[in-house]
C-alpha atoms as a PDB file:
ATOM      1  CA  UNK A   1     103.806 153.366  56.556  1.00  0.00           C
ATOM      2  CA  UNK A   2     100.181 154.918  57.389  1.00  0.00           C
ATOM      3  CA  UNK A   3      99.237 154.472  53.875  1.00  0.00           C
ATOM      4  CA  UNK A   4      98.894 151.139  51.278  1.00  0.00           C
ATOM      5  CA  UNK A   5      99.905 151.462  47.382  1.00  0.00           C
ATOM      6  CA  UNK A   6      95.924 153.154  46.920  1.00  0.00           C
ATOM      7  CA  UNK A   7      96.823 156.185  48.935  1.00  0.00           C
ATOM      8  CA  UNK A   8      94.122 155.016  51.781  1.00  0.00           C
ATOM      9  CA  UNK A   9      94.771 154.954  54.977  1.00  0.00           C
ATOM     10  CA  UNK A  10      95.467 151.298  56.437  1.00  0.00           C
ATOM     11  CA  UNK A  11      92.368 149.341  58.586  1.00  0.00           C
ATOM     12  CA  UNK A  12      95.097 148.756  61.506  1.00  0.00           C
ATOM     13  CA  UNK A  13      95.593 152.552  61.891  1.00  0.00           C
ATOM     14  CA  UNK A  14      92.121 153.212  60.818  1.00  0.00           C
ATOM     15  CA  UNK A  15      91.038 151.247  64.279  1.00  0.00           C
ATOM     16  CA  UNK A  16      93.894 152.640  65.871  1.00  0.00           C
ATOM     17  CA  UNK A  17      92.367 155.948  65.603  1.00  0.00           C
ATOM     18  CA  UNK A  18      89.153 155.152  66.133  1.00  0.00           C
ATOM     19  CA  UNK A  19      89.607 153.574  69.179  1.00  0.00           C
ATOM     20  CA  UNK A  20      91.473 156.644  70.791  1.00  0.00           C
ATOM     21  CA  UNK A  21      89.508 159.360  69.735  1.00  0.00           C
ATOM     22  CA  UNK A  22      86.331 156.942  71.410  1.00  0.00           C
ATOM     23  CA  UNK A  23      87.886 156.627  74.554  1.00  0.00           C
ATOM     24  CA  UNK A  24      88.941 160.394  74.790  1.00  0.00           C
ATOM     25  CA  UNK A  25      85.475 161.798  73.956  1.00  0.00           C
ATOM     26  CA  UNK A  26      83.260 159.293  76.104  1.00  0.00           C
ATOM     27  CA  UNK A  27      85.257 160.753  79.077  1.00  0.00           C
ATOM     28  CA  UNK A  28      85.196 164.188  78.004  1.00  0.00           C
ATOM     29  CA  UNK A  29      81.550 163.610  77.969  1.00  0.00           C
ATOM     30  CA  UNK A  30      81.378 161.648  80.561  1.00  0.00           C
ATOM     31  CA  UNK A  31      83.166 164.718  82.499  1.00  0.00           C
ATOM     32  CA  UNK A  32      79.723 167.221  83.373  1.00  0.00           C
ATOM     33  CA  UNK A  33      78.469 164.438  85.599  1.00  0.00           C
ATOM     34  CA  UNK A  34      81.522 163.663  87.293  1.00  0.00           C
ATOM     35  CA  UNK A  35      82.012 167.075  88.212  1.00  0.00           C
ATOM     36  CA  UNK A  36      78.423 167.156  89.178  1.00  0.00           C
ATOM     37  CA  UNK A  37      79.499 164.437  91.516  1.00  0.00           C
ATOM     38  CA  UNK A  38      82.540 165.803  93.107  1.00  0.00           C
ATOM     39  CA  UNK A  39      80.314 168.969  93.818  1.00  0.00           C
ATOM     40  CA  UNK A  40      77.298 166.941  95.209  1.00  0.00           C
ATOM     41  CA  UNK A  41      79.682 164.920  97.600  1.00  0.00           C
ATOM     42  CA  UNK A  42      81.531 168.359  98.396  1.00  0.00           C
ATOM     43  CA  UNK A  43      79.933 169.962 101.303  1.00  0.00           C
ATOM     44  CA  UNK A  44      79.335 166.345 103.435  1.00  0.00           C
ATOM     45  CA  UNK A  45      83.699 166.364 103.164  1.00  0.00           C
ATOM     46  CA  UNK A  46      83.663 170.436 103.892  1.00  0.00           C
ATOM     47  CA  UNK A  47      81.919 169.799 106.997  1.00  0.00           C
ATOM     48  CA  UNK A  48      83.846 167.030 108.312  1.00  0.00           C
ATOM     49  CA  UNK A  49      81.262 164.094 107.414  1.00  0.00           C
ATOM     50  CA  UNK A  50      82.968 161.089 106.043  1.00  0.00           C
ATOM     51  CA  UNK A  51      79.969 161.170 102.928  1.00  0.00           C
ATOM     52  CA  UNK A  52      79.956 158.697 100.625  1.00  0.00           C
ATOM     53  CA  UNK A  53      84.157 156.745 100.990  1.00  0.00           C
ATOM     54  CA  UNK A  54      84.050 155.262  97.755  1.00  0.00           C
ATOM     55  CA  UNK A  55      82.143 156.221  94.103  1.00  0.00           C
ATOM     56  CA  UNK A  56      80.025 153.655  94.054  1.00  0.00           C
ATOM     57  CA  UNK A  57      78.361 154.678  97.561  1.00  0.00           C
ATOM     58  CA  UNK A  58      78.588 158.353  95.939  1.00  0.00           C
ATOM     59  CA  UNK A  59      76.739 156.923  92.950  1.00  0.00           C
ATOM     60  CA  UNK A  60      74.188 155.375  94.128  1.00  0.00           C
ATOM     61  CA  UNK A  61      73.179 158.136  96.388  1.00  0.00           C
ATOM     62  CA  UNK A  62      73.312 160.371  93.487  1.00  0.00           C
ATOM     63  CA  UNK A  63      71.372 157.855  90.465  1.00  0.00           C
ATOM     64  CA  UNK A  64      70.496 160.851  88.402  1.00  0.00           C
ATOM     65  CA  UNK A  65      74.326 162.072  88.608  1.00  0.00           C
ATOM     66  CA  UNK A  66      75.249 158.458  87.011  1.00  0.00           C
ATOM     67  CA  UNK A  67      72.916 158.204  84.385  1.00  0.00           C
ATOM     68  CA  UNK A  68      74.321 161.483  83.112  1.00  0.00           C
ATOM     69  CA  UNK A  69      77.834 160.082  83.237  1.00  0.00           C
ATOM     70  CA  UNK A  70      76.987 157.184  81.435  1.00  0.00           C
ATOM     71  CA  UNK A  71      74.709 159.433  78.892  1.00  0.00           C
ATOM     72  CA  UNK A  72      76.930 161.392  78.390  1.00  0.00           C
ATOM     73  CA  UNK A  73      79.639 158.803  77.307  1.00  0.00           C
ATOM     74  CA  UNK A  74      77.602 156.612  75.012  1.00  0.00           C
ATOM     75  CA  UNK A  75      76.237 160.303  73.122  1.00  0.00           C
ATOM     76  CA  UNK A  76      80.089 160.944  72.795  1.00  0.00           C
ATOM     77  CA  UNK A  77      80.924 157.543  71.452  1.00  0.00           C
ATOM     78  CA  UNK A  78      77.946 157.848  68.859  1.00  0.00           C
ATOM     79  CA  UNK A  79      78.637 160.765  67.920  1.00  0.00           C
ATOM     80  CA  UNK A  80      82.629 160.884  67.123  1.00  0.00           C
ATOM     81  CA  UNK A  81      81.647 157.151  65.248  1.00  0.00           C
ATOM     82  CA  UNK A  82      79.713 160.039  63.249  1.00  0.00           C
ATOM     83  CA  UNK A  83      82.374 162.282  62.733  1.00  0.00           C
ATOM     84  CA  UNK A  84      85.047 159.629  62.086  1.00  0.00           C
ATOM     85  CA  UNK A  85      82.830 157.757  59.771  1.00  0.00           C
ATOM     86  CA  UNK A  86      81.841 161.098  58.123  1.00  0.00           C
ATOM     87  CA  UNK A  87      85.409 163.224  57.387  1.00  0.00           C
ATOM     88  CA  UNK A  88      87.878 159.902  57.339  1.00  0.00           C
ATOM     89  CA  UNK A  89      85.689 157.830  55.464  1.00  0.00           C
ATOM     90  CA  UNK A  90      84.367 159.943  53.719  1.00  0.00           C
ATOM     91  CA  UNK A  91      80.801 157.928  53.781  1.00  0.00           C
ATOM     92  CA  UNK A  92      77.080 158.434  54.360  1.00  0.00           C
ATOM     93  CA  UNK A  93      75.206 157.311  57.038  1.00  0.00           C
ATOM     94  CA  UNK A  94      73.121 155.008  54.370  1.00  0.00           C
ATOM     95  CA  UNK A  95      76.649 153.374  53.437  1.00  0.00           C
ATOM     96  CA  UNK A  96      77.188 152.616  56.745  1.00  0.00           C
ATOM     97  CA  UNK A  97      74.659 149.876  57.027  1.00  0.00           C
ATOM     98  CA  UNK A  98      71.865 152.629  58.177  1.00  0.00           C
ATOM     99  CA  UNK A  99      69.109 151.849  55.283  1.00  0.00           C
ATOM    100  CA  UNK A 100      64.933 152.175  55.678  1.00  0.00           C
ATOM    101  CA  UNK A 101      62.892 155.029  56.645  1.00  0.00           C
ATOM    102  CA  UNK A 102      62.323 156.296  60.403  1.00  0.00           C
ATOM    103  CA  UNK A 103      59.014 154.656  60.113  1.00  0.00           C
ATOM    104  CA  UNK A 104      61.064 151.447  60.065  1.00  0.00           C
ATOM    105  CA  UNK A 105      63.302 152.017  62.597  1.00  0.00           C
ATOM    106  CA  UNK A 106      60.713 153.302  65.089  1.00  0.00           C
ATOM    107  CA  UNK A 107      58.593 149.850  64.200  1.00  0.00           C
ATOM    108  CA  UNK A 108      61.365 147.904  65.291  1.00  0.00           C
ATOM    109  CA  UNK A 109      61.883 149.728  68.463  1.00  0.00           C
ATOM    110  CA  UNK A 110      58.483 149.457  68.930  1.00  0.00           C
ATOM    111  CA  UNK A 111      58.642 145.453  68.090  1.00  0.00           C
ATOM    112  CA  UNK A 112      61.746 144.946  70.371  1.00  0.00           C
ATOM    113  CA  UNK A 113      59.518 146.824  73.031  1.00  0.00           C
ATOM    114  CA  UNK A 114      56.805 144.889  72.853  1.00  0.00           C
ATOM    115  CA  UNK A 115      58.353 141.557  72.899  1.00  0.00           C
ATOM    116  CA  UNK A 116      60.589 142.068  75.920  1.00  0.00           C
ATOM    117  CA  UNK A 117      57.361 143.775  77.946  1.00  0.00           C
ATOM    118  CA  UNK A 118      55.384 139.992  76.835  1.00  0.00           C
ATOM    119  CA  UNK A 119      58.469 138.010  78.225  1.00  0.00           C
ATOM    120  CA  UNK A 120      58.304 139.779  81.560  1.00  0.00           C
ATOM    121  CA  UNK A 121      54.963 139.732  82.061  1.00  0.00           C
ATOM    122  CA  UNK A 122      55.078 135.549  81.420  1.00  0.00           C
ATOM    123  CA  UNK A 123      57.917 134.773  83.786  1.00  0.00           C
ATOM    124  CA  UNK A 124      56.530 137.104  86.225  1.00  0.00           C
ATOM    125  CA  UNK A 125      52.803 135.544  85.883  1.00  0.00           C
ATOM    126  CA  UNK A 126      54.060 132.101  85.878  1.00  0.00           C
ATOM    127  CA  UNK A 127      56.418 132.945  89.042  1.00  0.00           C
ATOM    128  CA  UNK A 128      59.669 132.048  87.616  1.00  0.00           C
ATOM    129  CA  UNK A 129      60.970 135.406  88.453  1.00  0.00           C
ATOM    130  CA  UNK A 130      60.403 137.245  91.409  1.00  0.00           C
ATOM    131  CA  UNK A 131      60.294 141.501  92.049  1.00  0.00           C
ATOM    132  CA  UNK A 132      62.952 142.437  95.129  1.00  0.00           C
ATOM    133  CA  UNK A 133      61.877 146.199  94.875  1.00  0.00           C
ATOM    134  CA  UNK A 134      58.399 147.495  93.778  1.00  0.00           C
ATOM    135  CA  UNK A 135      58.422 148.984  89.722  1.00  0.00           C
ATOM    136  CA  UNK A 136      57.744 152.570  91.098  1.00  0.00           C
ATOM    137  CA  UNK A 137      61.329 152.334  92.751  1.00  0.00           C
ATOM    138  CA  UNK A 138      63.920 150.623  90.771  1.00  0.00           C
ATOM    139  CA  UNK A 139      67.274 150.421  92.184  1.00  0.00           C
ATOM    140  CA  UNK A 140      70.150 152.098  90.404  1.00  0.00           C
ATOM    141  CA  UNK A 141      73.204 150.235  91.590  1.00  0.00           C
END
Protein backbone atom coordinates (compact mmCIF):
# COMPACT_ATOMS: atom_id res chain seq x y z
CA UNK A 1 0.00 0.00 0.00
CA UNK A 2 2.83 2.73 0.87
CA UNK A 3 4.92 1.35 -1.81
CA UNK A 4 4.48 0.91 -6.01
CA UNK A 5 5.94 -2.35 -7.89
CA UNK A 6 9.72 -0.21 -7.78
CA UNK A 7 9.91 -0.46 -4.04
CA UNK A 8 9.57 3.62 -3.82
CA UNK A 9 7.54 5.16 -1.78
CA UNK A 10 4.24 6.58 -3.53
CA UNK A 11 4.04 10.73 -4.43
CA UNK A 12 0.50 10.73 -2.49
CA UNK A 13 2.20 9.55 0.75
CA UNK A 14 5.35 11.23 -0.18
CA UNK A 15 3.20 14.73 0.18
CA UNK A 16 1.38 13.25 2.85
CA UNK A 17 4.43 13.27 4.86
CA UNK A 18 5.78 16.17 3.85
CA UNK A 19 3.06 18.18 4.60
CA UNK A 20 2.85 16.97 8.33
CA UNK A 21 6.22 16.98 9.32
CA UNK A 22 6.04 21.02 7.78
CA UNK A 23 3.30 21.94 9.79
CA UNK A 24 4.70 20.26 13.05
CA UNK A 25 8.17 21.88 12.83
CA UNK A 26 7.08 25.53 11.72
CA UNK A 27 5.17 25.53 15.08
CA UNK A 28 7.74 23.94 17.04
CA UNK A 29 9.78 26.74 15.76
CA UNK A 30 7.47 29.03 15.79
CA UNK A 31 7.14 28.08 19.71
CA UNK A 32 10.39 30.43 21.37
CA UNK A 33 8.48 33.52 20.31
CA UNK A 34 5.23 32.57 21.44
CA UNK A 35 6.44 31.83 24.71
CA UNK A 36 8.33 35.03 24.54
CA UNK A 37 4.90 36.46 24.13
CA UNK A 38 2.95 34.86 26.82
CA UNK A 39 5.88 36.04 29.16
CA UNK A 40 5.96 39.67 27.78
CA UNK A 41 2.06 39.99 28.22
CA UNK A 42 2.48 38.18 31.74
CA UNK A 43 3.01 40.71 34.37
CA UNK A 44 0.24 43.49 32.76
CA UNK A 45 -2.44 40.13 33.60
CA UNK A 46 -0.40 39.48 37.14
CA UNK A 47 -1.18 42.87 38.14
CA UNK A 48 -4.69 43.06 37.26
CA UNK A 49 -4.28 45.20 33.89
CA UNK A 50 -6.46 43.94 31.15
CA UNK A 51 -2.94 44.16 28.65
CA UNK A 52 -3.23 43.42 25.36
CA UNK A 53 -7.26 41.13 25.04
CA UNK A 54 -6.46 39.61 21.93
CA UNK A 55 -2.87 38.45 20.02
CA UNK A 56 -2.97 40.68 17.55
CA UNK A 57 -3.03 43.80 20.08
CA UNK A 58 -0.24 41.59 21.95
CA UNK A 59 1.60 41.47 18.64
CA UNK A 60 1.76 44.50 17.59
CA UNK A 61 2.91 45.88 20.84
CA UNK A 62 5.55 43.34 20.82
CA UNK A 63 6.83 43.57 16.63
CA UNK A 64 10.16 42.09 17.47
CA UNK A 65 8.30 39.08 19.39
CA UNK A 66 6.38 38.42 15.88
CA UNK A 67 9.04 38.55 13.57
CA UNK A 68 10.67 35.82 15.61
CA UNK A 69 7.52 33.72 15.41
CA UNK A 70 7.27 34.03 11.92
CA UNK A 71 11.31 33.47 11.58
CA UNK A 72 11.26 30.99 13.28
CA UNK A 73 8.54 29.06 11.26
CA UNK A 74 9.71 29.73 7.73
CA UNK A 75 13.67 28.51 9.10
CA UNK A 76 11.72 25.32 10.26
CA UNK A 77 9.86 24.82 7.04
CA UNK A 78 13.24 25.29 5.03
CA UNK A 79 14.96 23.38 6.84
CA UNK A 80 12.84 19.94 7.35
CA UNK A 81 12.23 20.53 3.15
CA UNK A 82 16.15 19.88 3.70
CA UNK A 83 15.99 16.99 5.70
CA UNK A 84 13.04 15.38 3.89
CA UNK A 85 14.52 16.08 0.56
CA UNK A 86 17.92 14.83 1.89
CA UNK A 87 17.21 11.18 3.87
CA UNK A 88 13.71 10.28 1.86
CA UNK A 89 14.84 11.28 -1.35
CA UNK A 90 17.79 10.57 -1.09
CA UNK A 91 18.89 13.77 -3.39
CA UNK A 92 21.30 16.70 -3.50
CA UNK A 93 20.53 20.05 -3.16
CA UNK A 94 21.85 20.55 -7.00
CA UNK A 95 19.08 17.85 -8.02
CA UNK A 96 16.66 19.74 -6.47
CA UNK A 97 16.56 22.53 -8.96
CA UNK A 98 19.40 24.51 -6.79
CA UNK A 99 22.15 24.93 -9.76
CA UNK A 100 24.85 28.13 -10.22
CA UNK A 101 27.35 29.43 -7.92
CA UNK A 102 26.60 31.84 -4.80
CA UNK A 103 27.93 34.53 -6.98
CA UNK A 104 24.76 33.90 -8.99
CA UNK A 105 22.39 33.69 -6.52
CA UNK A 106 23.59 36.77 -4.61
CA UNK A 107 23.38 38.73 -8.27
CA UNK A 108 19.92 37.93 -8.46
CA UNK A 109 19.08 39.03 -5.04
CA UNK A 110 20.89 41.87 -5.73
CA UNK A 111 18.87 42.35 -9.26
CA UNK A 112 15.44 41.65 -7.56
CA UNK A 113 16.67 44.42 -5.02
CA UNK A 114 17.38 46.82 -7.22
CA UNK A 115 14.41 46.66 -9.38
CA UNK A 116 11.78 46.77 -6.66
CA UNK A 117 13.86 49.91 -4.86
CA UNK A 118 13.48 51.72 -8.86
CA UNK A 119 9.65 50.89 -8.84
CA UNK A 120 9.14 52.60 -5.51
CA UNK A 121 11.02 55.36 -5.99
CA UNK A 122 8.83 56.04 -9.55
CA UNK A 123 5.37 55.67 -8.07
CA UNK A 124 6.42 57.55 -5.12
CA UNK A 125 8.09 60.49 -7.36
CA UNK A 126 5.27 60.54 -9.71
CA UNK A 127 2.68 60.56 -6.62
CA UNK A 128 0.76 57.54 -7.43
CA UNK A 129 1.47 56.18 -4.07
CA UNK A 130 1.45 57.93 -1.00
CA UNK A 131 3.68 57.21 2.61
CA UNK A 132 0.99 56.94 5.79
CA UNK A 133 4.00 56.51 8.26
CA UNK A 134 7.54 58.00 7.80
CA UNK A 135 10.40 55.03 6.49
CA UNK A 136 12.24 55.38 9.90
CA UNK A 137 8.98 53.87 11.53
CA UNK A 138 7.28 51.22 9.61
CA UNK A 139 4.30 49.71 11.07
CA UNK A 140 4.30 46.04 11.92
CA UNK A 141 0.65 45.07 11.91
Amino acid sequence: MLKNESGQIRAGWLVLLAFVALIIVQQLFSLPGALLLIFAEAPSLINGETGSADIVSALDTHPWIFLLMQGGGSAGGILITYLLWRFINKGTIKQMGFRGSLKDLSFGLLLGAISITVIFILLFATGSVTLLNPLSVPPFS
